[in-house]
Protein backbone atom coordinates (compact mmCIF):
# COMPACT_ATOMS: atom_id res chain seq x y z
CA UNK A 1 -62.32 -6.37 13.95
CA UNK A 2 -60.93 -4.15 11.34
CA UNK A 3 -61.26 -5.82 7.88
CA UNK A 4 -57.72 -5.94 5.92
CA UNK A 5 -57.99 -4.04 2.46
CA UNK A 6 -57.29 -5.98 -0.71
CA UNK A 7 -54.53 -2.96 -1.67
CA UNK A 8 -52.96 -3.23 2.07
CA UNK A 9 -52.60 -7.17 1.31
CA UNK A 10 -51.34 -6.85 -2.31
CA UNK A 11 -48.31 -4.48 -1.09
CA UNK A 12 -47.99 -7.39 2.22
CA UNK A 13 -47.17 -10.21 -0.62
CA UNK A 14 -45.09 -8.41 -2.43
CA UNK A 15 -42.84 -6.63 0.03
CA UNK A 16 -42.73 -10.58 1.43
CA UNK A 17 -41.92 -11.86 -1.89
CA UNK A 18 -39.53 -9.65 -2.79
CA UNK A 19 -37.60 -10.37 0.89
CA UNK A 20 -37.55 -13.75 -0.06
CA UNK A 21 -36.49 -13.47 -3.45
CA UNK A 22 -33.76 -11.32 -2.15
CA UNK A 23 -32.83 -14.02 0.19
CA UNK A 24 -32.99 -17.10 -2.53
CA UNK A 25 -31.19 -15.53 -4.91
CA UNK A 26 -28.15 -14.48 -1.93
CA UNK A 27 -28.17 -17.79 -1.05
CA UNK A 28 -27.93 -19.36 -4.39
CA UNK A 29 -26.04 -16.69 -6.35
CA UNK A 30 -22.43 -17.72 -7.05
CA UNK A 31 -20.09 -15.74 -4.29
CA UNK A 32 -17.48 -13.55 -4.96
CA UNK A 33 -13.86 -13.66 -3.16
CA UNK A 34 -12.88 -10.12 -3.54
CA UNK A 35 -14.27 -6.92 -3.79
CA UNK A 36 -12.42 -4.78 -6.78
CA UNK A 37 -13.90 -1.72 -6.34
CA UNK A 38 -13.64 -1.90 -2.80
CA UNK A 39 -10.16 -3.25 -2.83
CA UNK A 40 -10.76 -5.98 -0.18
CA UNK A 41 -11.43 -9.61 0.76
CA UNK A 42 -14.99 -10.75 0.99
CA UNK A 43 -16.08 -12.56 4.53
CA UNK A 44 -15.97 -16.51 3.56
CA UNK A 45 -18.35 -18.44 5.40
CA UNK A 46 -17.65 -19.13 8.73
CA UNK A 47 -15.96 -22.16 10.59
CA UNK A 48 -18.23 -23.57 13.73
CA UNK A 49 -16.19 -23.31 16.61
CA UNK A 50 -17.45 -23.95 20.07
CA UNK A 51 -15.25 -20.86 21.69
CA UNK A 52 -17.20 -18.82 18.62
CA UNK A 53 -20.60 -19.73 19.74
CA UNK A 54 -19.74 -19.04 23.17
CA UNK A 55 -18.39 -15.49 22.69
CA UNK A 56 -20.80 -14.67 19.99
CA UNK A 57 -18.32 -14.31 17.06
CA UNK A 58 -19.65 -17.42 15.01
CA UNK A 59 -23.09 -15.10 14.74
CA UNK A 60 -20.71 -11.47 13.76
CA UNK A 61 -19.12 -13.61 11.09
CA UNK A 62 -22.28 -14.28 9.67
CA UNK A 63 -23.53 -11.18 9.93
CA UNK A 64 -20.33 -10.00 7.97
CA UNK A 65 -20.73 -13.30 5.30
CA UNK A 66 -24.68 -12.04 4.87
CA UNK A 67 -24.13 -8.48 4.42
CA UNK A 68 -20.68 -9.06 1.97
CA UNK A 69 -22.47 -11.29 0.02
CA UNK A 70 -26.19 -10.04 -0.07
CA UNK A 71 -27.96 -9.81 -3.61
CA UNK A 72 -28.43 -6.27 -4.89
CA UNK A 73 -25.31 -4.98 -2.76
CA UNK A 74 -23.08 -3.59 -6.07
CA UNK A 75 -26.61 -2.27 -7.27
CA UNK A 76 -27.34 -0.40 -3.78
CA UNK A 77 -23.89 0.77 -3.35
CA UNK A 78 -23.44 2.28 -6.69
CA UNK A 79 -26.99 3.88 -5.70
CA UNK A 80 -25.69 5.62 -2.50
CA UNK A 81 -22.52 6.93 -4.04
CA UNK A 82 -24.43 8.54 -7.27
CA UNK A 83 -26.64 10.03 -4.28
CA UNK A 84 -23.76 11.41 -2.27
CA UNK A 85 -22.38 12.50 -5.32
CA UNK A 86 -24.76 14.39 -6.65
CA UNK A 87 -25.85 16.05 -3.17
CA UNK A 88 -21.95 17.23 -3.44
CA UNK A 89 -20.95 15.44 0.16
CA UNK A 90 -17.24 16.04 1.05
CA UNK A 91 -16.66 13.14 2.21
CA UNK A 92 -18.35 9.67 -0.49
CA UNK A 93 -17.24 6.13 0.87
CA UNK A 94 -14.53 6.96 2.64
CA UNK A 95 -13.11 9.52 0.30
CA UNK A 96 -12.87 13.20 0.50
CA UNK A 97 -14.30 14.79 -2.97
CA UNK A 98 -11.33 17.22 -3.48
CA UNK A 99 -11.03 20.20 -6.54
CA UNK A 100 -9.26 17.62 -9.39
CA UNK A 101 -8.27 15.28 -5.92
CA UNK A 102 -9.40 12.35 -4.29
CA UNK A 103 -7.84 11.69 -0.88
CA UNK A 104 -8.34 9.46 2.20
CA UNK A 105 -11.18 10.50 4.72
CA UNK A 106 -8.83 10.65 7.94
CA UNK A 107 -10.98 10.29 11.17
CA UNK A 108 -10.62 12.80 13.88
CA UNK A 109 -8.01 12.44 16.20
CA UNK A 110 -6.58 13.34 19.38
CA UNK A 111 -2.52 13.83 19.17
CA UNK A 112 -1.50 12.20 22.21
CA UNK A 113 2.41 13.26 22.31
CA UNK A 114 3.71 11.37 24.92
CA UNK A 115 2.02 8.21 23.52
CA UNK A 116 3.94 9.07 20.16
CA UNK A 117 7.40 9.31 22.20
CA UNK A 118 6.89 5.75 23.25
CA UNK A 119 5.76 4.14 20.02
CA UNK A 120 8.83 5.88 18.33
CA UNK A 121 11.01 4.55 21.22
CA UNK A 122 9.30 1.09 21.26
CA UNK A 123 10.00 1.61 17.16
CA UNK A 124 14.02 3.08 16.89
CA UNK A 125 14.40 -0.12 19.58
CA UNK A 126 13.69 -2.65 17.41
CA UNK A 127 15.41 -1.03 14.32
CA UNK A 128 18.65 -0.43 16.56
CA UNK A 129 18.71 -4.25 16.95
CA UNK A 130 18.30 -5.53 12.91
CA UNK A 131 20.97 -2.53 12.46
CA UNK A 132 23.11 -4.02 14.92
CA UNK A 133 22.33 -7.55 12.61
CA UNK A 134 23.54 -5.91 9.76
CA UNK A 135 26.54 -3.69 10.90
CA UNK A 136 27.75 -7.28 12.50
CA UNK A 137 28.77 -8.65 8.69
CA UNK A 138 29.96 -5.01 7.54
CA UNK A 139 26.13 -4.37 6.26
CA UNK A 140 24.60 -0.89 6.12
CA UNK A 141 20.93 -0.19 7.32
CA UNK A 142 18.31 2.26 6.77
CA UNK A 143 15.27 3.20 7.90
CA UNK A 144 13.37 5.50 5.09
CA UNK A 145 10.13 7.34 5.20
CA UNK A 146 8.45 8.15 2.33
CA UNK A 147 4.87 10.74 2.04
CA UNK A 148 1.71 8.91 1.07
CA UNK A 149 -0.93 10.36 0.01
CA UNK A 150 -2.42 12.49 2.96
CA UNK A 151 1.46 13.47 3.91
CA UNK A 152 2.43 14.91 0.42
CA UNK A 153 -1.08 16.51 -0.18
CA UNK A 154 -2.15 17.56 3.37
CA UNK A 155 -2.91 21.30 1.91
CA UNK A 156 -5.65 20.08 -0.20
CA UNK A 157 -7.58 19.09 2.59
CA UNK A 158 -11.04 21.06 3.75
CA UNK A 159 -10.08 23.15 6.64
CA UNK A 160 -12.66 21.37 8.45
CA UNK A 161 -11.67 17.61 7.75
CA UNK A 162 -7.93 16.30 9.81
CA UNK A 163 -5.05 16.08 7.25
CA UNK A 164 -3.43 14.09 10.56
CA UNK A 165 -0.43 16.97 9.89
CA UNK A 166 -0.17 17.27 13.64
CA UNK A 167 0.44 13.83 13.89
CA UNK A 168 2.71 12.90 11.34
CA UNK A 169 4.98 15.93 12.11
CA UNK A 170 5.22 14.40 15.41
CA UNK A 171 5.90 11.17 14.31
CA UNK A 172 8.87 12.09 12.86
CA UNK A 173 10.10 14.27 14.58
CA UNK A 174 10.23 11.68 17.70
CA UNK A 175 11.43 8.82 15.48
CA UNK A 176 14.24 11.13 14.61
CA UNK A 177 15.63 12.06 17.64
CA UNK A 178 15.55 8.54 18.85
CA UNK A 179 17.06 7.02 15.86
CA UNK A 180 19.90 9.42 16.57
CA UNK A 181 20.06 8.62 19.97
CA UNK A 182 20.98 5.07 19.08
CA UNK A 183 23.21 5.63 15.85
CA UNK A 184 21.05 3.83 13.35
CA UNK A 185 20.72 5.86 10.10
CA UNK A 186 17.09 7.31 9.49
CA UNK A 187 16.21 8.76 5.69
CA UNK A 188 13.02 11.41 6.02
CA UNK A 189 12.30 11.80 1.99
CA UNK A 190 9.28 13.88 3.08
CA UNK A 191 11.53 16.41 3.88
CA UNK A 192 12.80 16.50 0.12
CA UNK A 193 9.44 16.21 -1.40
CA UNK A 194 8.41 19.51 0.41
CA UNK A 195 11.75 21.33 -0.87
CA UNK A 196 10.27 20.63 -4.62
CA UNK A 197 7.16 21.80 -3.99
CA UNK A 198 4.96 18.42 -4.08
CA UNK A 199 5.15 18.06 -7.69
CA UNK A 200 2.22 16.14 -8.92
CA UNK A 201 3.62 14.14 -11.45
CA UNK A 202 5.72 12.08 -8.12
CA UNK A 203 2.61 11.63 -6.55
CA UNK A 204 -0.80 10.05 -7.54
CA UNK A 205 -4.14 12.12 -7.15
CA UNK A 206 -6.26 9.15 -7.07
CA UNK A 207 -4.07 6.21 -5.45
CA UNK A 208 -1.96 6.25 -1.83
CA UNK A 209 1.62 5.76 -3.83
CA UNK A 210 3.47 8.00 -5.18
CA UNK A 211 4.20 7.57 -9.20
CA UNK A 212 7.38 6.12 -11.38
CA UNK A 213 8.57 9.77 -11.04
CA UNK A 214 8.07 9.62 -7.54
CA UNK A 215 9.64 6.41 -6.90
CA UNK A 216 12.78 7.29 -9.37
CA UNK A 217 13.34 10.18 -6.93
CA UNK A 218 13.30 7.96 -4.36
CA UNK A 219 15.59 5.38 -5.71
CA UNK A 220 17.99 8.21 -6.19
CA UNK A 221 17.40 9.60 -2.67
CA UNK A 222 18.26 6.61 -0.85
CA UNK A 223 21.48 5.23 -3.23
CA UNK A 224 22.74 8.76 -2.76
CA UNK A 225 22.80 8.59 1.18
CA UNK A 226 24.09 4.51 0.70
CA UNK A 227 27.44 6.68 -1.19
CA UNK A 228 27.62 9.09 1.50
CA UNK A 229 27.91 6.71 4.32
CA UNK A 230 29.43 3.72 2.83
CA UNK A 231 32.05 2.92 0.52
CA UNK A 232 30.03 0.90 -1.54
CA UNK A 233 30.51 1.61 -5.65
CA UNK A 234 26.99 1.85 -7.35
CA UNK A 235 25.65 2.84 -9.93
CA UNK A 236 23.40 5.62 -9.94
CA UNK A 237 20.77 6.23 -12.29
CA UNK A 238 20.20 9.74 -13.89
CA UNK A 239 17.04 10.98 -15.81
CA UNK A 240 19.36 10.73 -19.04
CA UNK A 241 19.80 7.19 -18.55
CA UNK A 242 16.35 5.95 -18.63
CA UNK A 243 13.30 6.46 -20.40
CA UNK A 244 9.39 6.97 -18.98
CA UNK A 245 6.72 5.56 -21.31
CA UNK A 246 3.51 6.08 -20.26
CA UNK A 247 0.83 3.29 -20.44
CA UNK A 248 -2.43 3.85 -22.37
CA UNK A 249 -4.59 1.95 -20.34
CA UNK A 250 -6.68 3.19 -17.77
CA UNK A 251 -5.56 3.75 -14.48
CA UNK A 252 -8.02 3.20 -11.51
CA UNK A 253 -5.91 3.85 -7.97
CA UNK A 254 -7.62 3.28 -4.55
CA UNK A 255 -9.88 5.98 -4.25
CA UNK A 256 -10.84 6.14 -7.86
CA UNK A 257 -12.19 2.39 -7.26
CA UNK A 258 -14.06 3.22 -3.24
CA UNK A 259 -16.14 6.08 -5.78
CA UNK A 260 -16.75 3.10 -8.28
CA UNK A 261 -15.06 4.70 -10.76
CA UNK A 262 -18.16 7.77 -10.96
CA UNK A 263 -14.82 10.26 -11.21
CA UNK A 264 -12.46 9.78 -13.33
CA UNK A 265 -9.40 12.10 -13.34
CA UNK A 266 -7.50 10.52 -16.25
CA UNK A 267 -4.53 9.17 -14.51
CA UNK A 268 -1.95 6.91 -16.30
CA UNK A 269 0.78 4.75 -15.11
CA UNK A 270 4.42 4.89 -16.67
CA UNK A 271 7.12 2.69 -16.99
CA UNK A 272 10.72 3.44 -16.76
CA UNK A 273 13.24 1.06 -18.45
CA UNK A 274 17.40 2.24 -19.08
CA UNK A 275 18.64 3.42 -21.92
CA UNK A 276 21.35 0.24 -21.52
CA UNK A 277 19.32 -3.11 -20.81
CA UNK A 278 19.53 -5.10 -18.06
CA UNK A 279 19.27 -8.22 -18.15
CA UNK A 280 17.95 -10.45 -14.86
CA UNK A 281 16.35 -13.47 -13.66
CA UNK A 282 13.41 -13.15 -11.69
CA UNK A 283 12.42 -15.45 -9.38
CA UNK A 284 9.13 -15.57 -6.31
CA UNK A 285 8.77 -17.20 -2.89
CA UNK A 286 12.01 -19.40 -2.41
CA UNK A 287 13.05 -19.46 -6.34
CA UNK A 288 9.00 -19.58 -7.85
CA UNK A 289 10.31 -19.12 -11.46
CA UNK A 290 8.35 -16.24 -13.15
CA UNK A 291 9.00 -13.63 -16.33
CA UNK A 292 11.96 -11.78 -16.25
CA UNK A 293 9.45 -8.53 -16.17
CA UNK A 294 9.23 -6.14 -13.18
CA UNK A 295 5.64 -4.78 -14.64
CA UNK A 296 2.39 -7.00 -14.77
CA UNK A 297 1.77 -5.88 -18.25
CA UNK A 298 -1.83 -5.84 -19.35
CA UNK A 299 -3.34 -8.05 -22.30
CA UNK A 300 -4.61 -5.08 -24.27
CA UNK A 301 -4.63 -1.47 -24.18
CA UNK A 302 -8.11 -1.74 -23.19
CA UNK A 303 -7.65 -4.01 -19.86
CA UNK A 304 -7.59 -1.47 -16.84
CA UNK A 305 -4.27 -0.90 -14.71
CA UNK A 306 -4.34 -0.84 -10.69
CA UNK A 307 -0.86 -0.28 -9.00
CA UNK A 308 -0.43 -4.59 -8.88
CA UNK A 309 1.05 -3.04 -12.33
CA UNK A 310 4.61 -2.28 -10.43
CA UNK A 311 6.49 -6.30 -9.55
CA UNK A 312 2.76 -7.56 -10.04
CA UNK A 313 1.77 -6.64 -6.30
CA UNK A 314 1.97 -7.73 -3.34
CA UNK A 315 4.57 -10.32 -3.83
CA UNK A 316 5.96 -11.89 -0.10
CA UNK A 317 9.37 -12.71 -1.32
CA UNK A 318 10.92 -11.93 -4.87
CA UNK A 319 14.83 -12.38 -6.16
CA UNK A 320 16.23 -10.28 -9.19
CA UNK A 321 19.47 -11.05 -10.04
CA UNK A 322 21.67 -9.07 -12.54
CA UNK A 323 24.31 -11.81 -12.58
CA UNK A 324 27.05 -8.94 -11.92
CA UNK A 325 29.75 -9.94 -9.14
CA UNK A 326 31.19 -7.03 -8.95
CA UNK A 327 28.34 -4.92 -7.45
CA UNK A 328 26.96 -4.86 -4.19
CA UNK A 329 23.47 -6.56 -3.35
CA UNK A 330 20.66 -4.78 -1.74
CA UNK A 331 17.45 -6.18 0.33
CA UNK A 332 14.30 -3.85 0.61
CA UNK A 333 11.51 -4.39 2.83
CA UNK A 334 8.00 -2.97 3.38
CA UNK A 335 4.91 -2.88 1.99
CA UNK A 336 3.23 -2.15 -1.07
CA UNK A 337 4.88 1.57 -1.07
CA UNK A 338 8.33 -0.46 -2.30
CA UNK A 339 6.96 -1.71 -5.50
CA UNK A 340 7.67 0.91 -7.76
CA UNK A 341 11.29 1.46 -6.19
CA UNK A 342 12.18 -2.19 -6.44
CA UNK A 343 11.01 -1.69 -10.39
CA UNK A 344 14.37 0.52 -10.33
CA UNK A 345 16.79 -0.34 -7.48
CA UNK A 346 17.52 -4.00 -9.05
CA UNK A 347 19.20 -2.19 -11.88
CA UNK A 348 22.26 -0.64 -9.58
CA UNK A 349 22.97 -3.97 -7.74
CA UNK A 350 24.31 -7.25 -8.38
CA UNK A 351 21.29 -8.83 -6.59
CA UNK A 352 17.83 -7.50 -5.44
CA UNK A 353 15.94 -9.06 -2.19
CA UNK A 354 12.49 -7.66 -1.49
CA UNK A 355 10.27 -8.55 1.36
CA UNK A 356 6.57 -8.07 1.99
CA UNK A 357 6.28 -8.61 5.59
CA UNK A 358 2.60 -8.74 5.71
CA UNK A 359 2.62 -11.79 3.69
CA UNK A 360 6.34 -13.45 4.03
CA UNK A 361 6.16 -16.00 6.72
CA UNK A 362 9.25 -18.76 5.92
CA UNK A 363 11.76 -16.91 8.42
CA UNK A 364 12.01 -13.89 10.72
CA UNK A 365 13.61 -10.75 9.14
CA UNK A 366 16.76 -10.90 11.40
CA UNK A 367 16.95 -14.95 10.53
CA UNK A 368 16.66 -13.63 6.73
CA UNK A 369 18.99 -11.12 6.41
CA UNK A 370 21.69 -13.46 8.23
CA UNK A 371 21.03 -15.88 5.47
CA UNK A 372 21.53 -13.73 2.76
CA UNK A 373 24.00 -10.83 3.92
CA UNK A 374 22.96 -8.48 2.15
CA UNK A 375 25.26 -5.10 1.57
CA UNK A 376 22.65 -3.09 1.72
CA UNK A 377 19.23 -3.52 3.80
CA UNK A 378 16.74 -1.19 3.39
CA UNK A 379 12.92 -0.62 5.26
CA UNK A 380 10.38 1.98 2.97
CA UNK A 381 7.82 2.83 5.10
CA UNK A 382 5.25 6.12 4.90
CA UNK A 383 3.75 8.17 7.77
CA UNK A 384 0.37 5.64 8.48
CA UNK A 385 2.98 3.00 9.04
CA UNK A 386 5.99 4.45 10.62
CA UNK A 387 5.75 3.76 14.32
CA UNK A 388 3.58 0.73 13.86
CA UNK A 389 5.70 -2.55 14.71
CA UNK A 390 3.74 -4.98 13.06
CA UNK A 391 5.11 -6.24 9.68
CA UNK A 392 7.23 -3.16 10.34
CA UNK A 393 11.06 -4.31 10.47
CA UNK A 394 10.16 -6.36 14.08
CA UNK A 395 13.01 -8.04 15.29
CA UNK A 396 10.59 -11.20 15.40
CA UNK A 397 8.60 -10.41 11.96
């Protein structure tokens, strides 16, 4: 029988002990809710349920709870991405390492075109029905797409990673035609983006949103095609009527916080205010009284900015209203790529509805917009997003 060695048995305990520590002290440990740097909700622990058990879920959820919450995760991670780093890998958590860029690793795809023509059916059906909703009280409806990040940057890609261009130039192009087809009005602010160039300054290098520049060139966009096909009197904005102050705290977007902030590329969010105040009443979820601010503004110069900066987030419902009859009122709806517009489009209507459909659950759109009627109803959607009905402008979301 071969004898153990003293050495062999001293590495045994330890490698044990150190297991167990490992497990004691993720057990014990007080558990986080949300990642930051990873920009995401941590598993919770899981709920028994006998239909779990059965299917084998209850165990994946564990799994998931184990592996979010494991001791020494943050230390490991931060390990791996110094590693990647410095080995000079394209492509670190999710992120491809571009020349003064970060962008979104897109898988690889197969453009499937008469799977596109259906979605973009399936999608100008459903919008054909909440503009029928709004035409019915005089209402006007539109449908804008705006770049995100991979859209407006697509030639700063690798030629060997996907840029989805293919795709997205599909996309639209489908969606177009079949919003024509059926008369409802369809705003493609990609198109204008690529006339200027892709500025930087409207887009962000490090986040999936364009900037305050970006968004003010928006705002304009879409209240310019309102005046072309309505006879609605608003207000328009100009870049001599407002100011841009730009905030000295640090900015981390999205992919600056997947690297854990290991590149930093000095990126600063502005505000924009008029030259002639505004004043307003805010209010959140069903009349939620809150500061009459459209910016989360930090503490300090020191505390760090992430784009919750612009209406603080991801807010499900909010009101502004400018208390001024005589203009028109305007809802938007979307996601989080309507933020920094709505931090500008409440100051050329009377009132301002905004919708985050991924979180507002009181009343279907359609049911919405019948209670409030307003003049002006507008979707902001980008390319990752356009075709997909879910919290997308659904007749039933």
């Amino acid at each position: 029988m071969k004898r153990i060695k003293l050495s062999e048995l001293f590495v045994s305990i330890c490698f044990l002990a150190f297991l167990f520590g490992v497990m004691a002290l993720t057990i014990t440990r007080e558990k986080e809710d949300y990642a930051f740097f990873e920009n995401r909700m941590l598993a919770s622990v899981p709920e028994y349920t006998p239909e779990g058990d059965g299917d084998g879920s209850y165990v994946n959820q564990w799994e998931r709870y184990l592996t979010d919450h494991a001791a020494l995760r943050k230390t490991l991670l931060y390990a791996k991405t110094d590693l990647d780093l410095a080995l000079r890998r394209p492509v670190v958590n999710e992120t491809v390492i571009g020349d003064g860029i970060l962008l979104p690793h897109l898988p690889a795809e197969r453009v499937n075109e008469k799977e596109v023509e259906e979605q973009a059916q399936a999608m100008a059906e459903n919008l054909e029905r909440i503009d029928r909703a709004v035409k019915s009280y005089g209402g006007y409806y539109c449908y804008v797409c705006v770049p995100c990040q991979y859209d407006y940057y697509a030639d700063r890609y690798p030629s060997f990673l996907n840029n989805r261009e293919e795709l997205t130039r599909l996309s639209l192009d489908k969606l177009s035609q079949a919003m024509e087809e059926r008369g409802v009005d369809f705003l493609n602010l990609s198109e204008f983006f690529a006339r200027l160039g892709h500025p930087d300054e409207y887009s962000s290098l490090t986040d999936n949103h364009y900037s305050m520049q970006g968004a003010f060139f928006v705002y304009q966009r879409i209240l310019e095609r309102v005046m072309e096909r309505t006879a609605l009197e608003i207000p328009i904005l100009r870049e001599e009527d407002v100011i841009f102050e730009e905030m000295p705290n640090k900015y981390l977007g999205s992919r600056e916080r997947k690297v854990f902030s290991r590149i930093n590329l000095g990126e600063h969010l502005f505000t924009l205010r008029p030259k002639e105040e505004v004043p307003f009443t805010r209010t959140n979820n069903g009349g939620e009284e809150c500061p009459s601010s459209v910016y989360a503004m930090p503490s300090s110069e020191w505390s760090v900015l992430t784009y919750m900066f612009y209406m603080g987030g991801d807010v499900p419902e909010t009101v502004i209203d400018t208390n001024r009859d005589e203009l028109p009122s305007v809802l938007i709806y979307g996601d989080s790529m309507t933020n920094a517009v709505e931090c500008i489009m409440y100051l050329s209507f009377d009132k301002m509805y905004s919708l985050d459909l991924r979180h507002y659950q009181d009343m279907s759109l359609l049911d919405y917009i019948e209670a409030v009627k307003p003049d002006v109803v507008v979707c902001i959607r980008d390319p990752e997003a356009l075709l997909d009905l879910s919290y997308n402008g659904g007749a039933e979301s």
